[in-house]
N, C-alpha and C. Protein backbone atom coordinates (compact mmCIF):
# COMPACT_ATOMS: atom_id res chain seq x y z
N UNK A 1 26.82 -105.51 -206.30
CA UNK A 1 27.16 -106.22 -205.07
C UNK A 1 28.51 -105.72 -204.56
N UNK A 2 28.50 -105.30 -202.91
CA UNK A 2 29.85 -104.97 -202.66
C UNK A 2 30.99 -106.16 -202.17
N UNK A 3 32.06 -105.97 -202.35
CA UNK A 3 32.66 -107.17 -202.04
C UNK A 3 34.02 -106.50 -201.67
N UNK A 4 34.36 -106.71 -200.33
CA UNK A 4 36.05 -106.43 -199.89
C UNK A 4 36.70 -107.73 -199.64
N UNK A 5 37.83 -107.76 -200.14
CA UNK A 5 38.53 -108.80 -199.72
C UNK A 5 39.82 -108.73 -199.38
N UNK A 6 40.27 -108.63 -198.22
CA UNK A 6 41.77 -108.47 -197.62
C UNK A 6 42.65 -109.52 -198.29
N UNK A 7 43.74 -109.18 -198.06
CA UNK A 7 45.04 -109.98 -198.11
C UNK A 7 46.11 -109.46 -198.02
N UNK A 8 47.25 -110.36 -197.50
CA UNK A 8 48.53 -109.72 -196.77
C UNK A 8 49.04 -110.01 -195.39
N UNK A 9 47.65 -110.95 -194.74
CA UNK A 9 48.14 -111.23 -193.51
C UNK A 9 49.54 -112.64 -193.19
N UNK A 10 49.40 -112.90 -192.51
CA UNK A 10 50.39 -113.75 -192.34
C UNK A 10 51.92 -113.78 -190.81
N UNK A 11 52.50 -114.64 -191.00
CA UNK A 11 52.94 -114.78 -189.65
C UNK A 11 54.11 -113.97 -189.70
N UNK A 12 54.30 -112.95 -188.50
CA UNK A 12 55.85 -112.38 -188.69
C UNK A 12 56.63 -112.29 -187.11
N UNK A 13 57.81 -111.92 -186.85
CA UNK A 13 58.40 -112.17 -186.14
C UNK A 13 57.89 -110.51 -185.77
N UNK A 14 57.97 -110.14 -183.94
CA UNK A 14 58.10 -108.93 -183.22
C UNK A 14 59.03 -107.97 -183.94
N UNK A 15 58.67 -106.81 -184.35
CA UNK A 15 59.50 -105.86 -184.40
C UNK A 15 59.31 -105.43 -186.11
N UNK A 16 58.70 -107.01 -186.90
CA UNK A 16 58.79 -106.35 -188.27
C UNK A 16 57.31 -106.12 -188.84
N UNK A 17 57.43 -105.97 -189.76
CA UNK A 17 56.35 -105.19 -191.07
C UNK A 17 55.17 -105.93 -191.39
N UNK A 18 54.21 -105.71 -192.09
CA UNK A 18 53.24 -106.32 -193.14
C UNK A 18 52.61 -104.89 -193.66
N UNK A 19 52.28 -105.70 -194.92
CA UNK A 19 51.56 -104.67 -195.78
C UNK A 19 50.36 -105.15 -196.21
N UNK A 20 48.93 -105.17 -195.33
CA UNK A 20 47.54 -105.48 -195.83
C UNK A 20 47.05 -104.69 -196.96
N UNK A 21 46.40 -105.92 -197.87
CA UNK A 21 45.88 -105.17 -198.73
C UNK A 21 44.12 -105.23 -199.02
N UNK A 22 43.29 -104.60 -199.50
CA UNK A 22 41.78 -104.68 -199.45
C UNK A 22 41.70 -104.15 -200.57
N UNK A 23 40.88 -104.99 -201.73
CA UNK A 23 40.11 -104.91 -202.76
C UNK A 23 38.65 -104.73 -202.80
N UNK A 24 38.04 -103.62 -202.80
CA UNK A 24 37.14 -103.50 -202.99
C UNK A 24 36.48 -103.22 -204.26
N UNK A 25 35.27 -103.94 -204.58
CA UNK A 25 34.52 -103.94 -206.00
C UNK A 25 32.86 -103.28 -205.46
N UNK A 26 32.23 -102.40 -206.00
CA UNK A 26 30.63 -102.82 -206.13
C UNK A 26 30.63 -101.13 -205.19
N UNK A 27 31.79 -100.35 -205.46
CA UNK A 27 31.29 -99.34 -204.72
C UNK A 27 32.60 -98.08 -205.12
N UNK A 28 32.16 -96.85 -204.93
CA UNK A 28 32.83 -96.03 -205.53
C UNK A 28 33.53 -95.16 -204.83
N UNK A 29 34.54 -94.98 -204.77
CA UNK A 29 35.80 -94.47 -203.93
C UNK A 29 35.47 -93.30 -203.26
N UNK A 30 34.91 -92.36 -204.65
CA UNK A 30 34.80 -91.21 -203.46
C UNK A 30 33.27 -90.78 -203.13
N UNK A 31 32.71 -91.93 -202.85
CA UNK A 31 31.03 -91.74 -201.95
C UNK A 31 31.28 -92.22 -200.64
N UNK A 32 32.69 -92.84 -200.78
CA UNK A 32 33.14 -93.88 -199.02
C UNK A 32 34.03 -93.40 -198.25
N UNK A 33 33.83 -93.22 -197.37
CA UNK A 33 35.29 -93.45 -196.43
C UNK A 33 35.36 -95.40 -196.14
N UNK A 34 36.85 -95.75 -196.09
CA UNK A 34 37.20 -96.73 -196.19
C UNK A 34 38.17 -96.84 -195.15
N UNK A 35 37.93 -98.13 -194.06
CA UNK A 35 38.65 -98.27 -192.63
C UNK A 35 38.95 -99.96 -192.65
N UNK A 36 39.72 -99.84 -191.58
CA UNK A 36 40.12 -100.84 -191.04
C UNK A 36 40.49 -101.52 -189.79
N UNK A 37 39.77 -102.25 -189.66
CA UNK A 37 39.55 -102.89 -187.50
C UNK A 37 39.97 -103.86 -187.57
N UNK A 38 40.12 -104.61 -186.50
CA UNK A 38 40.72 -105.59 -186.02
C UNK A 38 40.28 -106.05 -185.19
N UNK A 39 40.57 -107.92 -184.69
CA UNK A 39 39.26 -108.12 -183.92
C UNK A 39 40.04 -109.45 -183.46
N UNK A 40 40.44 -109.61 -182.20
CA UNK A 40 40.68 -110.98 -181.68
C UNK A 40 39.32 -111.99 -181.23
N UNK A 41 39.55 -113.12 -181.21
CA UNK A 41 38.59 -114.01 -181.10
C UNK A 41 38.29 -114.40 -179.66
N UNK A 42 36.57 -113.68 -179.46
CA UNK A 42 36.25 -113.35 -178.12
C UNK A 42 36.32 -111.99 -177.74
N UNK A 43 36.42 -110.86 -178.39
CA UNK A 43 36.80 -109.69 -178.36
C UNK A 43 36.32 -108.73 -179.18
N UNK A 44 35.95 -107.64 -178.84
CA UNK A 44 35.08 -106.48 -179.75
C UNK A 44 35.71 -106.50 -180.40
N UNK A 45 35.36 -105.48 -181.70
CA UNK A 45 36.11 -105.42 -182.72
C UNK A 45 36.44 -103.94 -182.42
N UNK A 46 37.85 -103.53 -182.56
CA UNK A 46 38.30 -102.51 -182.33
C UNK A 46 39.39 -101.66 -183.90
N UNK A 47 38.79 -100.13 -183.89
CA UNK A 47 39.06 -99.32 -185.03
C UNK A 47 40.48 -99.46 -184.91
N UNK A 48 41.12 -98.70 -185.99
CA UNK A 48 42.39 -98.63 -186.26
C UNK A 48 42.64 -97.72 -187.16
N UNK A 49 42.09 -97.64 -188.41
CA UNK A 49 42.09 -95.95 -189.54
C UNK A 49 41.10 -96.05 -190.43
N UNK A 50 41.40 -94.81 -190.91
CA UNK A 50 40.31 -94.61 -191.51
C UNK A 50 40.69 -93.81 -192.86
N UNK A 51 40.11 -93.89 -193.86
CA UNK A 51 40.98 -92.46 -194.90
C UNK A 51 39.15 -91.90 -195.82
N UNK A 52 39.90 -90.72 -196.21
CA UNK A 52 38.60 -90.39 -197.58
C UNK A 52 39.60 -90.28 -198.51
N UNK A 53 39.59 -91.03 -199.63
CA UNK A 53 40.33 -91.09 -200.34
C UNK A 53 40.87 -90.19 -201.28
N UNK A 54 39.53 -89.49 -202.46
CA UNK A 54 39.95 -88.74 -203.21
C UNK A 54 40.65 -87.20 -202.33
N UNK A 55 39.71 -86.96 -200.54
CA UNK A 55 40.14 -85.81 -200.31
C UNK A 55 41.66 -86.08 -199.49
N UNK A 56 42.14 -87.13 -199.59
CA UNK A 56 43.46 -87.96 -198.93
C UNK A 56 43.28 -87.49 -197.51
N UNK A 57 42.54 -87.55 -197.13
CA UNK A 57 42.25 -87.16 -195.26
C UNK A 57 41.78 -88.87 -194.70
N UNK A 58 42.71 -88.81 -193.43
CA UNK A 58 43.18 -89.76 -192.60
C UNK A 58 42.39 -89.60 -191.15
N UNK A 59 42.01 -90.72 -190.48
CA UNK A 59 41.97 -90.73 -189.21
C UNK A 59 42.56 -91.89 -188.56
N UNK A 60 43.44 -92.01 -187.60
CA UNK A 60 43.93 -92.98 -187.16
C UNK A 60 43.61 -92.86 -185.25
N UNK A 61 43.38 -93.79 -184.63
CA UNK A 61 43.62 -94.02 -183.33
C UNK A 61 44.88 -94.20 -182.86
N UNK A 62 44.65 -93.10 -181.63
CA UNK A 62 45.87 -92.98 -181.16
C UNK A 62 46.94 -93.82 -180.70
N UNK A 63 46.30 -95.24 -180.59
CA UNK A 63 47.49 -96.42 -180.12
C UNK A 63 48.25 -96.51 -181.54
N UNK A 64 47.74 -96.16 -182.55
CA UNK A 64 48.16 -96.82 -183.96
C UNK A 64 49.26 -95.53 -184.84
N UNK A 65 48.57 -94.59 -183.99
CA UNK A 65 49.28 -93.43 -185.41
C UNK A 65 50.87 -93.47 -185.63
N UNK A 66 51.72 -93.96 -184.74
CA UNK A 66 53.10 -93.97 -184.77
C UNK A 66 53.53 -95.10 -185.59
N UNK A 67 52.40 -96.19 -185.87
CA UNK A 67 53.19 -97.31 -186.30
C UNK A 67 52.64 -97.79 -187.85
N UNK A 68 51.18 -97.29 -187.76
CA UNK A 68 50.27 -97.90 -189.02
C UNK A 68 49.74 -96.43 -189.75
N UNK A 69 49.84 -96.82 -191.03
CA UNK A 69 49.55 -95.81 -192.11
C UNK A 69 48.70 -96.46 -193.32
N UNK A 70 48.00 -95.92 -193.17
CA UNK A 70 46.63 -96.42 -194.57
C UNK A 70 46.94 -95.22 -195.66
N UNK A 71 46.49 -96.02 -196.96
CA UNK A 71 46.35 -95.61 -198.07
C UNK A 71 45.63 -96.23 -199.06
N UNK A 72 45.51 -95.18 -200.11
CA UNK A 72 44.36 -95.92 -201.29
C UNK A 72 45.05 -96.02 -202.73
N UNK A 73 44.72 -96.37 -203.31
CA UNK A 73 45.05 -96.25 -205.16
C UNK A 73 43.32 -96.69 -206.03
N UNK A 74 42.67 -95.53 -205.57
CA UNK A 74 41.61 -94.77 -206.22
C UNK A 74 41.54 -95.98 -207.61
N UNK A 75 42.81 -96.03 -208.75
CA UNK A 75 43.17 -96.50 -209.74
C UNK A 75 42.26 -98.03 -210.00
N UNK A 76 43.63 -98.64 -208.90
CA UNK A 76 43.57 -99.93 -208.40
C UNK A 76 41.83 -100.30 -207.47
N UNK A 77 41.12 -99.50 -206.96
CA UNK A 77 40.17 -99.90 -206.13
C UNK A 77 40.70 -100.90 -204.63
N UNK A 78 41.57 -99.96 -204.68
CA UNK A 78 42.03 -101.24 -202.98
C UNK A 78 42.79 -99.71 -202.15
N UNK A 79 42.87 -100.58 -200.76
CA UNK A 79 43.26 -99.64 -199.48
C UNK A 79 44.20 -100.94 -199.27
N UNK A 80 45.06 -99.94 -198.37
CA UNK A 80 46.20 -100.43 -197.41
C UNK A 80 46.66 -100.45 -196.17
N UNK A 81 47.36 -101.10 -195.64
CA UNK A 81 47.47 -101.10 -194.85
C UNK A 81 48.82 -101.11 -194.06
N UNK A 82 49.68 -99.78 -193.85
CA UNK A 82 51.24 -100.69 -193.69
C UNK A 82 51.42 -100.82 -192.36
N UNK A 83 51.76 -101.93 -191.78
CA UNK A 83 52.01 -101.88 -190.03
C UNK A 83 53.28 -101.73 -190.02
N UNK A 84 54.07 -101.48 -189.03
CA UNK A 84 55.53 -101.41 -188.33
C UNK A 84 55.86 -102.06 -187.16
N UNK A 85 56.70 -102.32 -187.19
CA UNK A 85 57.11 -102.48 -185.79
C UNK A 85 56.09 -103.43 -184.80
N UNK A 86 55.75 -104.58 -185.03
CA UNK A 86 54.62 -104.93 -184.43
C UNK A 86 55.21 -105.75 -183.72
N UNK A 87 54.31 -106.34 -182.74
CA UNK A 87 54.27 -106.67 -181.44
C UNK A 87 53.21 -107.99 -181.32
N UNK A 88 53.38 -108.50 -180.19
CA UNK A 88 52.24 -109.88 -180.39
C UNK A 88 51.12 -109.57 -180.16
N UNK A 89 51.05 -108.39 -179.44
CA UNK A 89 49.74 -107.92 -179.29
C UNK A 89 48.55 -106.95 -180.49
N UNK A 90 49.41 -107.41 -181.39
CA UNK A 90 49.25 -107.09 -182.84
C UNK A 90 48.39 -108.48 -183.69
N UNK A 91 48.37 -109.11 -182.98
CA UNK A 91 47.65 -110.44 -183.40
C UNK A 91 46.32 -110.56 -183.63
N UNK A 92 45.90 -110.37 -184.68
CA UNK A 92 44.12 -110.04 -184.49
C UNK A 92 44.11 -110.40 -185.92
N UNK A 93 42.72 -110.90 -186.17
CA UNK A 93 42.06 -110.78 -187.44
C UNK A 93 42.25 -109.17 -188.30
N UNK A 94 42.44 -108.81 -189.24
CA UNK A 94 42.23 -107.70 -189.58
C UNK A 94 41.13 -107.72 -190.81
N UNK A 95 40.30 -106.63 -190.77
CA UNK A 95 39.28 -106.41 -191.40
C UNK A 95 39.17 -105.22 -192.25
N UNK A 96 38.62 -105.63 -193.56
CA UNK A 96 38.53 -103.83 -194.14
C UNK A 96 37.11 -103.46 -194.04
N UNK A 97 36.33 -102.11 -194.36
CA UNK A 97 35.20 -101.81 -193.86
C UNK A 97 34.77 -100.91 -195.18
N UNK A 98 33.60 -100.62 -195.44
CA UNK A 98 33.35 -99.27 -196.07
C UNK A 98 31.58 -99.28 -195.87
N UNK A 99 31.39 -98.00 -196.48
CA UNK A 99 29.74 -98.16 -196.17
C UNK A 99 29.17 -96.84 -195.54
N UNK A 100 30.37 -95.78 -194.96
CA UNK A 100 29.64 -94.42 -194.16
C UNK A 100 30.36 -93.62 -195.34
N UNK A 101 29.70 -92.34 -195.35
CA UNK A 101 30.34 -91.44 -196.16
C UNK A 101 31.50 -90.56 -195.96
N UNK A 102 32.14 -89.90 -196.94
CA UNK A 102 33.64 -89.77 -196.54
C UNK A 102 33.84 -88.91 -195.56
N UNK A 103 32.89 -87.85 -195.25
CA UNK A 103 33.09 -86.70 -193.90
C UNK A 103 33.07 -87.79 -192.38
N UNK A 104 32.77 -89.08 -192.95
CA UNK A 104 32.45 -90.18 -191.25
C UNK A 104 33.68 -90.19 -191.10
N UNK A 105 34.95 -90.35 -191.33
CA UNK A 105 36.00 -90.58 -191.07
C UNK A 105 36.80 -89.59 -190.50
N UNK A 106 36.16 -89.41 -188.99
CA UNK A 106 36.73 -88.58 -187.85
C UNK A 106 36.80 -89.17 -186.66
N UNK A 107 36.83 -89.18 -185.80
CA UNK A 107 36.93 -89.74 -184.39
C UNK A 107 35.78 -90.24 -183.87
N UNK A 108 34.70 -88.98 -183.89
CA UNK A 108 33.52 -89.17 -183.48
C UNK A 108 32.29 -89.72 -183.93
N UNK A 109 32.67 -90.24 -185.48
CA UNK A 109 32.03 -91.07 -186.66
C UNK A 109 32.66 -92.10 -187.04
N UNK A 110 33.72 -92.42 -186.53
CA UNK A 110 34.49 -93.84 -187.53
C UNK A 110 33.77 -94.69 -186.33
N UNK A 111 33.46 -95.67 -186.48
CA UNK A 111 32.76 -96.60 -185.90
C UNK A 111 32.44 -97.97 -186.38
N UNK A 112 32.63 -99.26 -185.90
CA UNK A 112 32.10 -100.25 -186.27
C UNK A 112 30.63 -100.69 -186.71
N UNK A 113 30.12 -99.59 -186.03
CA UNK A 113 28.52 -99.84 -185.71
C UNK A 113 27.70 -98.99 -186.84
N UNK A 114 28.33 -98.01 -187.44
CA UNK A 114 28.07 -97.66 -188.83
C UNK A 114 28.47 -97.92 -190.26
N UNK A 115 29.32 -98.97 -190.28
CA UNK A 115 29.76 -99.58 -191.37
C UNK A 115 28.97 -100.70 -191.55
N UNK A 116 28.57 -100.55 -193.42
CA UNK A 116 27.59 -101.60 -193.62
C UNK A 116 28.46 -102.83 -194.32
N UNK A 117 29.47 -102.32 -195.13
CA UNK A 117 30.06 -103.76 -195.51
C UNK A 117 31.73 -104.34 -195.16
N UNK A 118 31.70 -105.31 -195.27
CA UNK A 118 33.25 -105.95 -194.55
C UNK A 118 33.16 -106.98 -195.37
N UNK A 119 34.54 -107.00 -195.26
CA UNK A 119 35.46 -108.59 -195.87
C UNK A 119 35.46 -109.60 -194.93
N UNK A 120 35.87 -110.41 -195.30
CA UNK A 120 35.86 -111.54 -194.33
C UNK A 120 37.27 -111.84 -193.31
N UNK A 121 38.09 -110.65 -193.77
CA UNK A 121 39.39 -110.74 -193.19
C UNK A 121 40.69 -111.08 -193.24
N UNK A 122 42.14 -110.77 -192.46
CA UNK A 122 43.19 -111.38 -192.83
C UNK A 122 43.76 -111.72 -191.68
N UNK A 123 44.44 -112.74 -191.46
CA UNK A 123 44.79 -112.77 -189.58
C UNK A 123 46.36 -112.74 -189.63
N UNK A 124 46.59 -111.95 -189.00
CA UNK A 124 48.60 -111.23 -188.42
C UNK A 124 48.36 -112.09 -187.31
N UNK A 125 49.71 -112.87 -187.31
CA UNK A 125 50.02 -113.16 -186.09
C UNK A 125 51.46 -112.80 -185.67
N UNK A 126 51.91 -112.57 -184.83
CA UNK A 126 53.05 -111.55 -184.78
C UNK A 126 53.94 -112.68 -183.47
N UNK A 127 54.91 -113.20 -184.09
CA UNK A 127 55.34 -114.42 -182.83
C UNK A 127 56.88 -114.89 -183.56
N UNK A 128 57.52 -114.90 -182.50
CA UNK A 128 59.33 -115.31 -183.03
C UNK A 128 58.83 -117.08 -182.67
C-alpha cells in the first residue's frame, strides 16, 4: 500500500522559510519521480517540482525556481521541500505526489493528471 504523508506546514510571517516534509512508504525511490503541488480551496491544483531521485535531476516551474528547492534522502524515504522568502500568495494546501516514472519529471510530463498517489496534505499560510 502506498502512503505519503506531508508535514511541515504551518503559519509564517511574509518574507520567511518552511521546510515541508513527505514520507513516503509502499513504493521505491528509484521507479518514481516524486513532486509536489499545491492547491488553494476552489482552485486547480497547480505543479511546483519535481525530482528523480537516485539520478538527482530536478524540474521546477518557473514561478518557483528562485525561491523553492526539493530534495530526497533515498535513506530516509521522504522528499522536501524548502520554500523562501514567501509571500501570502504562498498560501495553499501543499501536496506530495508520486506514481509516474522518473524520466516524467520534465516540463512536458510533470503533471497532476498523471500522478496516481498523494497525501492528504500540509497547509502554509503565509500572514504577519
Amino acid at each position: 500500500q502506498v502512503q505519503l504523508v506531508e508535514s511541515g506546514g504551518g503559519l509564517v510571517q511574509p518574507g520567511g522559510s518552511l521546510r515541508l516534509s513527505c514520507a513516503v512508504s509502499g513504493v521505491t525511490f528509484e521507479d518514481y519521480a516524486l513532486g509536489w503541488f499545491r492547491q488553494a480551496p476552489g482552485k486547480d491544483r497547480e505543479r511546483v517540482t519535481c525530482i528523480r531521485a537516485f539520478a538527482d535531476t530536478t524540474f521546477y516551474v518557473d514561478s518557483f525556481k528562485a525561491r523553492f528547492t526539493i530534495s530526497s534522502d533515498s535513506a530516509k524515504n521522504k522528499v522536501y521541500l524548502q520554500m523562501n522568502r514567501l509571500g501570502p500568495d504562498d498560501t495553499d494546501v501543499y501536496l506530495c505526489s508520486t506514481g509516474v516514472p522518473p524520466g516524467a519529471c520534465v516540463d512536458t510530463m510533470f503533471g497532476d493528471y498523471a500522478m496516481s498517489y498523494w497525501g492528504e496534505g500540509t497547509l502554509v499560510t503565509v500572514s504577519s
